[in-house]
N, C-alpha and C. Protein backbone atom coordinates (compact mmCIF):
# COMPACT_ATOMS: atom_id res chain seq x y z
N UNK A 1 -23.25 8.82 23.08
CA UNK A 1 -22.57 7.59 23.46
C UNK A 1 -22.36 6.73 22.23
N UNK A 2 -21.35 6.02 21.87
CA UNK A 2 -20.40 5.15 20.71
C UNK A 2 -20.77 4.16 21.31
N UNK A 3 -22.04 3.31 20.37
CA UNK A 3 -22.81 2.20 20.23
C UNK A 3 -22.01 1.13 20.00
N UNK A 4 -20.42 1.30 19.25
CA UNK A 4 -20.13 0.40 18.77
C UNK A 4 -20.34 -0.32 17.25
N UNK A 5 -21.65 0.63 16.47
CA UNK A 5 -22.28 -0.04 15.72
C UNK A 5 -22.31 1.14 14.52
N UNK A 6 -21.94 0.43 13.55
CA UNK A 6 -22.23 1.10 12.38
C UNK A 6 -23.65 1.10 11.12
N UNK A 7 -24.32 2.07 10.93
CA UNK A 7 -25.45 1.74 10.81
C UNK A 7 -25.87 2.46 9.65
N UNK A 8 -26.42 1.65 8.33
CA UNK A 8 -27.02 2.54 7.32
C UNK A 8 -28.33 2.26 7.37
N UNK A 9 -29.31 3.42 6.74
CA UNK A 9 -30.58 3.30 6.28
C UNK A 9 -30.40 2.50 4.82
N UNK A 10 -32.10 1.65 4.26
CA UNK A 10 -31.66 0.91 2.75
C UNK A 10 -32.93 0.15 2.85
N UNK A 11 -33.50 0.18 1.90
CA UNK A 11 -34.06 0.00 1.12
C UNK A 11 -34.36 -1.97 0.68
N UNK A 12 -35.23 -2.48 1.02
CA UNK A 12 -35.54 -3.94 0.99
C UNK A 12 -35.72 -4.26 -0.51
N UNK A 13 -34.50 -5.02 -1.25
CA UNK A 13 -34.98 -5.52 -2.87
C UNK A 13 -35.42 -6.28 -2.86
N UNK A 14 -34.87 -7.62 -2.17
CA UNK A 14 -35.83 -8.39 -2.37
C UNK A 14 -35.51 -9.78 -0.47
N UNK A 15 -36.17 -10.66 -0.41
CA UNK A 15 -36.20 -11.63 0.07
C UNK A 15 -36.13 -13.11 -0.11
N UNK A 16 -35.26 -13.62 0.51
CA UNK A 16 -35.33 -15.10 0.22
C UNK A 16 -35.50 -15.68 1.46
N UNK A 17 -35.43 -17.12 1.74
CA UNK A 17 -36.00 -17.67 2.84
C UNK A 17 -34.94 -17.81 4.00
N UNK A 18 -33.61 -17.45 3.58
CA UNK A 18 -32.19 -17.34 4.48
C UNK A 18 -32.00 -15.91 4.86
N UNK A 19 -32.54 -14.84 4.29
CA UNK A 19 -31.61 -13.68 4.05
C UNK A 19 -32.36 -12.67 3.31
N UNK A 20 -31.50 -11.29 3.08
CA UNK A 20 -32.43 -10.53 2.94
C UNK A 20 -31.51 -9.42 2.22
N UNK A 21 -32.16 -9.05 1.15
CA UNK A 21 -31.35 -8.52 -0.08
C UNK A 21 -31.50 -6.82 0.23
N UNK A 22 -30.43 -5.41 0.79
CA UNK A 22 -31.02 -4.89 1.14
C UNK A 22 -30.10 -3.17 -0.11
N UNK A 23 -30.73 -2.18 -0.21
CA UNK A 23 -29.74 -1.76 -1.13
C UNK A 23 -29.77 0.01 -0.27
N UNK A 24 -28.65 -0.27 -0.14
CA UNK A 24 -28.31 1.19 0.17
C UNK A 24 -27.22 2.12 -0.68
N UNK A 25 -27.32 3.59 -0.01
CA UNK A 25 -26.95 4.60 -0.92
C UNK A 25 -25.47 5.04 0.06
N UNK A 26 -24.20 4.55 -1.15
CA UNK A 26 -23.08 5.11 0.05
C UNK A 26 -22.83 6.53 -0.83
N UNK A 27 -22.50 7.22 0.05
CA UNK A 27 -22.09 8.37 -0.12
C UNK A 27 -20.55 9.02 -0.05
N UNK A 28 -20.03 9.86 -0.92
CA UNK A 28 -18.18 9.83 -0.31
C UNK A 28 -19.31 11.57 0.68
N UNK A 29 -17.80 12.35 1.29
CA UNK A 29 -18.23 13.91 1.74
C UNK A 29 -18.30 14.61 1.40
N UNK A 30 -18.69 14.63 0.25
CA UNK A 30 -19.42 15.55 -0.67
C UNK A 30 -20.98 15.00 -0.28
N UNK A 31 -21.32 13.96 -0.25
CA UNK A 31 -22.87 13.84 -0.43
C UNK A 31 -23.63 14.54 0.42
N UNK A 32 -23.30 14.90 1.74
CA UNK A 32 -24.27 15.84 2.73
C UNK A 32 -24.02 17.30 2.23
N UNK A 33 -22.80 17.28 1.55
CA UNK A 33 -22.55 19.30 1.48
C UNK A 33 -23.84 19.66 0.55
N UNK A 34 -24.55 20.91 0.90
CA UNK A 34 -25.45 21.49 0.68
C UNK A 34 -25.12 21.91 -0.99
N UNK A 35 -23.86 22.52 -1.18
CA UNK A 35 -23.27 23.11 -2.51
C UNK A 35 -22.97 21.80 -3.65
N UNK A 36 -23.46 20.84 -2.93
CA UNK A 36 -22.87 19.76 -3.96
C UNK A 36 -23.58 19.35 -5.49
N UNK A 37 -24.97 20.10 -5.61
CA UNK A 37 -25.67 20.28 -6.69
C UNK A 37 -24.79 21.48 -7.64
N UNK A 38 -24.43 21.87 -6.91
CA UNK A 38 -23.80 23.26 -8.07
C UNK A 38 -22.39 22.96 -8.70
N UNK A 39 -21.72 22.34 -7.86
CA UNK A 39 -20.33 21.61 -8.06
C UNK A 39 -19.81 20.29 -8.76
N UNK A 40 -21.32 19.77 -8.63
CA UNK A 40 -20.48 18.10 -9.46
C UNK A 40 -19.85 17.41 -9.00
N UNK A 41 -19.46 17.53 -7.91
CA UNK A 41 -18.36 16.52 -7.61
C UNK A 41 -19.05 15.36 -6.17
N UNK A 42 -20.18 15.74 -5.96
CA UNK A 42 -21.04 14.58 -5.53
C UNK A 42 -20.80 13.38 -5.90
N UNK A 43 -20.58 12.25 -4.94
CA UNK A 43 -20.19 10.88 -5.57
C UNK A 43 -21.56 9.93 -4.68
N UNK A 44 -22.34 9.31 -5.73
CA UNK A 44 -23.35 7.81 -4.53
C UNK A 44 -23.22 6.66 -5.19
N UNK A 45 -23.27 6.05 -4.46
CA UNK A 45 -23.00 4.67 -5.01
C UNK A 45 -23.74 3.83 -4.38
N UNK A 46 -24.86 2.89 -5.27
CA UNK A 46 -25.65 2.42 -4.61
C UNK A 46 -25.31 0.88 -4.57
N UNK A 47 -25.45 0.33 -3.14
CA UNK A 47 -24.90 -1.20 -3.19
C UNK A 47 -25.81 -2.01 -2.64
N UNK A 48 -25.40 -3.69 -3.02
CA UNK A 48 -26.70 -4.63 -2.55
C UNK A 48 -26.15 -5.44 -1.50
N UNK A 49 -26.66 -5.33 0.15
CA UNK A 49 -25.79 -6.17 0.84
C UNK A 49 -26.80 -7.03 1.31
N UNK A 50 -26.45 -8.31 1.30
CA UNK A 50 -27.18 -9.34 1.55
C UNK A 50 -26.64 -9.87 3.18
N UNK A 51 -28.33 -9.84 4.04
CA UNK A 51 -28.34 -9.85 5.37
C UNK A 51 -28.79 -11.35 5.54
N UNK A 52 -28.15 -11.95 6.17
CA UNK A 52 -28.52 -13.46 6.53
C UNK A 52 -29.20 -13.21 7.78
N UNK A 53 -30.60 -13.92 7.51
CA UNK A 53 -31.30 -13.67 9.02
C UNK A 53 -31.99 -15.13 8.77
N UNK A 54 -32.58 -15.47 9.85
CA UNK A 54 -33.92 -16.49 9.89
C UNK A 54 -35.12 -15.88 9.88
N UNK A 55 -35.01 -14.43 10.28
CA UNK A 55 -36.59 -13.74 9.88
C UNK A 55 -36.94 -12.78 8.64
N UNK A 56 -36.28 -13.91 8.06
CA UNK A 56 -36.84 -13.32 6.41
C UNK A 56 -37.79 -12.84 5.80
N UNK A 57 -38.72 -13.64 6.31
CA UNK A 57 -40.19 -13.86 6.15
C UNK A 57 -40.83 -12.30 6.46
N UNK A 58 -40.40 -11.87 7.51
CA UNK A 58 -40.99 -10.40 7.97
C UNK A 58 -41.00 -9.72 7.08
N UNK A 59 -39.84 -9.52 6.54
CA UNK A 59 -39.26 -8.07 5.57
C UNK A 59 -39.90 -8.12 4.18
N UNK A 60 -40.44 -7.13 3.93
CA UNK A 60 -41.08 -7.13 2.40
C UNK A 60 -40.47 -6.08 1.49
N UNK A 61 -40.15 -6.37 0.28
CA UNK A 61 -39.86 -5.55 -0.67
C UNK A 61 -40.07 -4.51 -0.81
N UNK A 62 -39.24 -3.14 -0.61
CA UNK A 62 -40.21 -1.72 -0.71
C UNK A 62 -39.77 -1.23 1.00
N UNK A 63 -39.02 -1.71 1.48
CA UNK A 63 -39.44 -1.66 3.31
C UNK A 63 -38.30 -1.12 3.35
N UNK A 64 -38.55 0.25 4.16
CA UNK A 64 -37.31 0.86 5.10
C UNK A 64 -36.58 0.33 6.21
N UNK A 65 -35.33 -0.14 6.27
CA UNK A 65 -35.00 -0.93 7.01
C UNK A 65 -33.28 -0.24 7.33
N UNK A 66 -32.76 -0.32 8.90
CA UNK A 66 -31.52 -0.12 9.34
C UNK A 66 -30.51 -1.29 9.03
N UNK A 67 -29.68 -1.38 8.47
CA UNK A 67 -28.44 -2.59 8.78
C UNK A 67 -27.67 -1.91 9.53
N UNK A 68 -26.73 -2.57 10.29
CA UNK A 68 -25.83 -2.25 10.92
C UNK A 68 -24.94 -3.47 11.10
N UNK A 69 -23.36 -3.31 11.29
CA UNK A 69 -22.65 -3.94 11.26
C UNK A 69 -21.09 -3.43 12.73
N UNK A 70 -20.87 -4.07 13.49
CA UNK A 70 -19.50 -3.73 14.47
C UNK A 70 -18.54 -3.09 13.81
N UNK A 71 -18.32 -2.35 14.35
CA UNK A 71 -17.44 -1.22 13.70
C UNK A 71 -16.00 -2.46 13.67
N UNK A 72 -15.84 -3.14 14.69
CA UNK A 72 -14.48 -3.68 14.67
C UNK A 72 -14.34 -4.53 13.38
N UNK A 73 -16.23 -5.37 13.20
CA UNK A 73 -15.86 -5.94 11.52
C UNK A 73 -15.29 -5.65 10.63
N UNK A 74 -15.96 -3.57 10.83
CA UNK A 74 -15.49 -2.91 9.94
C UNK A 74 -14.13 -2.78 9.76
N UNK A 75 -13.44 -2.48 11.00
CA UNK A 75 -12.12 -2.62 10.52
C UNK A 75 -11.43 -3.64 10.56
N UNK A 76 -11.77 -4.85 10.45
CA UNK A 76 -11.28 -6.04 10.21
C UNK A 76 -11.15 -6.27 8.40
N UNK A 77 -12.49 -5.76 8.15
CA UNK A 77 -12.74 -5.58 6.24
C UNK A 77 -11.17 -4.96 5.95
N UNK A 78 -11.58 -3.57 6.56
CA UNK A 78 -10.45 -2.86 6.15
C UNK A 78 -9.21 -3.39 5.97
N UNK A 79 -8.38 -3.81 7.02
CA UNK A 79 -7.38 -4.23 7.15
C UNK A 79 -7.47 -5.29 6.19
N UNK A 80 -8.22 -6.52 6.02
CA UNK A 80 -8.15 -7.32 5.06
C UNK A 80 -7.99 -6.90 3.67
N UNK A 81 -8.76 -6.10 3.50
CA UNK A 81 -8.79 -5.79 2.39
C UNK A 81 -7.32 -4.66 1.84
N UNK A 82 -6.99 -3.61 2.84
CA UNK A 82 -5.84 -2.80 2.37
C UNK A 82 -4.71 -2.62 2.98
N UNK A 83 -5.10 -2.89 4.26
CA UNK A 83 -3.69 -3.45 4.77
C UNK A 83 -2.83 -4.62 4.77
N UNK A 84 -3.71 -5.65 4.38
CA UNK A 84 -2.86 -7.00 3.87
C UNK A 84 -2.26 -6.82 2.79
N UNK A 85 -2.58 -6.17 2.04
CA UNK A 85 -2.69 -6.05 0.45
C UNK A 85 -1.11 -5.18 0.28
N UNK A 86 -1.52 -4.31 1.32
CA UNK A 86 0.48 -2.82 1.57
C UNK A 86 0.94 -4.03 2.03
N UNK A 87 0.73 -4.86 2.94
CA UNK A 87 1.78 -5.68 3.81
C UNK A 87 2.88 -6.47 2.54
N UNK A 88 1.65 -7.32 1.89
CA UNK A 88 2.19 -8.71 0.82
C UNK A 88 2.88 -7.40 -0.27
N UNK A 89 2.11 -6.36 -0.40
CA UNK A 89 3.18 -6.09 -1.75
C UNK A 89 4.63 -5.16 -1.29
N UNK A 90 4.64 -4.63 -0.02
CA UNK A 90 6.37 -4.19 0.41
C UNK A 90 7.08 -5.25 0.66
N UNK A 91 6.66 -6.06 1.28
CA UNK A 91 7.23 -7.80 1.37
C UNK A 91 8.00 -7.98 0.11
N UNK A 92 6.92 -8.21 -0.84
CA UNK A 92 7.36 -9.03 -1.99
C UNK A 92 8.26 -7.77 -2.32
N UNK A 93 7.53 -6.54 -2.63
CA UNK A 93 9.32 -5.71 -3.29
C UNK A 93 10.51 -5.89 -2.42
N UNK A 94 10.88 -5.54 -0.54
CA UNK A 94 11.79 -5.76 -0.43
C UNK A 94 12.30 -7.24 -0.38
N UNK A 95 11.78 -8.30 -0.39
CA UNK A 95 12.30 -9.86 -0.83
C UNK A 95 12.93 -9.71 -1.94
N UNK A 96 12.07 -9.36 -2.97
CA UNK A 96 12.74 -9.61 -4.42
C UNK A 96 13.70 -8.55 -5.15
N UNK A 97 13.86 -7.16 -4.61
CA UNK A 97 14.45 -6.45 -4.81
C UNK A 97 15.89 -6.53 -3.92
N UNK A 98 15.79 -6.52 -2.52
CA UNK A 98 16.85 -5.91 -1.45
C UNK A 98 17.42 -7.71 -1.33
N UNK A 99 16.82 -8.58 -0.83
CA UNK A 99 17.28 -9.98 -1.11
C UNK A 99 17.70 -10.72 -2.01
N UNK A 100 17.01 -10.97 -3.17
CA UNK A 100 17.11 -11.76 -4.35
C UNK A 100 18.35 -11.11 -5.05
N UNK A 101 18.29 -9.71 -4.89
CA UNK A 101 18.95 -8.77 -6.14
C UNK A 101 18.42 -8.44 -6.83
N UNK A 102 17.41 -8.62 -7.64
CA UNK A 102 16.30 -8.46 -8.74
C UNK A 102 16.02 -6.69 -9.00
N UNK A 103 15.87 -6.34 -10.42
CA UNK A 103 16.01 -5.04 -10.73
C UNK A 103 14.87 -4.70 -10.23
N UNK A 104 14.37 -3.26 -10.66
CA UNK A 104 13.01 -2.89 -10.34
C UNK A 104 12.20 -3.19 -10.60
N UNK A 105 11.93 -4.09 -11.97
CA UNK A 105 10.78 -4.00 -12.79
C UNK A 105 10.77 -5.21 -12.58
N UNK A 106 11.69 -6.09 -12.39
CA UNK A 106 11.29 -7.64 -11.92
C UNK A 106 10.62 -7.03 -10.32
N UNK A 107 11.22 -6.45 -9.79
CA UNK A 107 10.45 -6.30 -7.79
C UNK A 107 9.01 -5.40 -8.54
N UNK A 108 8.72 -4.75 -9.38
CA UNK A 108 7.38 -4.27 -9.37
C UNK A 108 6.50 -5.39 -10.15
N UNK A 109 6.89 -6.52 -10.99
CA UNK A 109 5.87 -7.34 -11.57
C UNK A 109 5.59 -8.47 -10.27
N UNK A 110 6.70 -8.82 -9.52
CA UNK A 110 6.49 -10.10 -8.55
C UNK A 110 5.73 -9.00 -7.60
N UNK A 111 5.85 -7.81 -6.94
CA UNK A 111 4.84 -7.65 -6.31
C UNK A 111 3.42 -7.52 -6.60
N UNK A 112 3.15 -6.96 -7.43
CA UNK A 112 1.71 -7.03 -8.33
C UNK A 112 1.37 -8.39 -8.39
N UNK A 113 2.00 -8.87 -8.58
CA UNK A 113 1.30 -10.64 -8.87
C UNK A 113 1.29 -10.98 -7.37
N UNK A 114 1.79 -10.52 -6.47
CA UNK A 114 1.97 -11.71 -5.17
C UNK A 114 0.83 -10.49 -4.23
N UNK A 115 0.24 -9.51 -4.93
CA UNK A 115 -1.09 -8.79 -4.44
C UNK A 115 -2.21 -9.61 -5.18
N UNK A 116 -1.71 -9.89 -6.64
CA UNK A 116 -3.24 -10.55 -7.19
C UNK A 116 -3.23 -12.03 -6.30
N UNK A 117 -2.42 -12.65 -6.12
CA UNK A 117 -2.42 -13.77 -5.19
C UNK A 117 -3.17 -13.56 -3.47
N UNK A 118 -2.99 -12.52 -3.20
CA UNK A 118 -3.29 -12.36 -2.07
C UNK A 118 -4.99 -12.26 -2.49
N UNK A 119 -5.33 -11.28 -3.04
CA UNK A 119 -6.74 -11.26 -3.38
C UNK A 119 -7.63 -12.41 -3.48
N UNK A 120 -6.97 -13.31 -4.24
CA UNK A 120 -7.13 -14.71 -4.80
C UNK A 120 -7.51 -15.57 -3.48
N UNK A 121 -6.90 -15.64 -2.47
CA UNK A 121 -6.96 -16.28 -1.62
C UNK A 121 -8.02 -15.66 -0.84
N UNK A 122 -8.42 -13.97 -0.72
CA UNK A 122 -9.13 -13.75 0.05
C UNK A 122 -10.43 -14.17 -0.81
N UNK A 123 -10.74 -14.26 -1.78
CA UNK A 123 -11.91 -14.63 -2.35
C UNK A 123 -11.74 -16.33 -2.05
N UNK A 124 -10.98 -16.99 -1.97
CA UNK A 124 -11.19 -18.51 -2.00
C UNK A 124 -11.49 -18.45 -0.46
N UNK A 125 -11.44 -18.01 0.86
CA UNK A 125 -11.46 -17.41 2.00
C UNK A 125 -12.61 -16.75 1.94
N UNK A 126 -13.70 -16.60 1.14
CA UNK A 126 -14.42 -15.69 1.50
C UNK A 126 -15.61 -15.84 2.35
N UNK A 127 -15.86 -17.58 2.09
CA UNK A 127 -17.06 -17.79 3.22
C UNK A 127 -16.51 -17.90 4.92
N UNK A 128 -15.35 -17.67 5.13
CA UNK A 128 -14.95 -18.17 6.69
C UNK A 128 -15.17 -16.35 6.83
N UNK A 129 -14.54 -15.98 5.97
CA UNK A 129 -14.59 -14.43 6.45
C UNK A 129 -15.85 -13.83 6.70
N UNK A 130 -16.84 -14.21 5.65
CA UNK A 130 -18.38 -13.83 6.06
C UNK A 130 -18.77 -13.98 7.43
N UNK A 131 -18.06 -14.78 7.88
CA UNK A 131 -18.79 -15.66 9.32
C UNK A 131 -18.00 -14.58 10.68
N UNK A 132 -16.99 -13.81 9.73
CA UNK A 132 -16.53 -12.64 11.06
C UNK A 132 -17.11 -10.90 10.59
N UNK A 133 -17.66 -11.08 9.82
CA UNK A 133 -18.45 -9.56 9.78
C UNK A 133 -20.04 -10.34 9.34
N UNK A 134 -20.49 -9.91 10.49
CA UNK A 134 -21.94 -10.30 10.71
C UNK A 134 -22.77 -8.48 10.72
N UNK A 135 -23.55 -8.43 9.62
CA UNK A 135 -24.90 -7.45 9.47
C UNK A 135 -25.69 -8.07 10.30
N UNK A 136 -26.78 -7.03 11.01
CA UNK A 136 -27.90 -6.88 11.29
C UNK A 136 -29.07 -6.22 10.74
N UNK A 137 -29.90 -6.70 10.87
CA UNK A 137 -31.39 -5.61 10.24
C UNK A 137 -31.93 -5.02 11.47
N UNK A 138 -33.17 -4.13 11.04
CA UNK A 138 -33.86 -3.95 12.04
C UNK A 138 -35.08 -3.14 11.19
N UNK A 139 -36.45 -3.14 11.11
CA UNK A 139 -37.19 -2.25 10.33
C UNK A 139 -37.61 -0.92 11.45
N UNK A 140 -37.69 0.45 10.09
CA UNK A 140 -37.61 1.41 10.70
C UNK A 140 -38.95 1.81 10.82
């Protein structure tokens, strides 16, 4: 049965009195294949996601612990992050190319810039967005 919930194992770095510093190991699909020692092409990447809780206090450094996060957050990230990003930059090429008139290389610099703009905003945006992808803990 589909919990709804997306869930890594990770590792407790550290604690503060809001929140809870936790580091897990992402993996691309290579990381479960058995042959992936012989091949090289294994990819991990280890990241620090910081869990806002009020029971901070519990979790100690060193501690095996589940996060999990709504899959729909998840694809809310997503979309923010790469589908806004295709949206603003075909925009800006067909505006400035098929509308304006503008050659190619003017429609490929205004789109690049009107993606770094978009980025820009999602980082100035970034605390409202925190507040729609909410982590959970849980110790294992």
């Amino acid at each position: 049965m589909d919990s709804g919930i997306i869930e890594h194992e990770g590792i407790v770095e550290s604690v503060q009195k809001d929140g809870v510093h936790v580091k897990i190991t992402s993996r691309s699909a290579c990381g479960a294949c058995q042959a992936r020692q012989a091949c090289g092409m294994a990819e991990a990447q280890e990241k620090i996601i910081i869990v806002p809780t009020t029971d901070a206090a519990q979790y100690l450094p060193g501690e095996n612990v589940l996060v999990g996060v709504r899959k729909k957050a998840g694809r809310i990230a997503v979309m923010l992050a790469y589908g806004g990003a295709l949206v603003v930059l075909l925009a800006a090429l067909v505006v400035t190319i098929v509308v304006l008139g503008a050659g190619d290389g003017v429609g490929l610099i205004v789109s690049l810039g009107s993606v770094a703009v978009y980025y820009v905003l999602l980082w100035l945006f970034r605390r409202r967005i925190e507040h729609t992808i909410q982590f959970t803990i849980t110790k294992i």
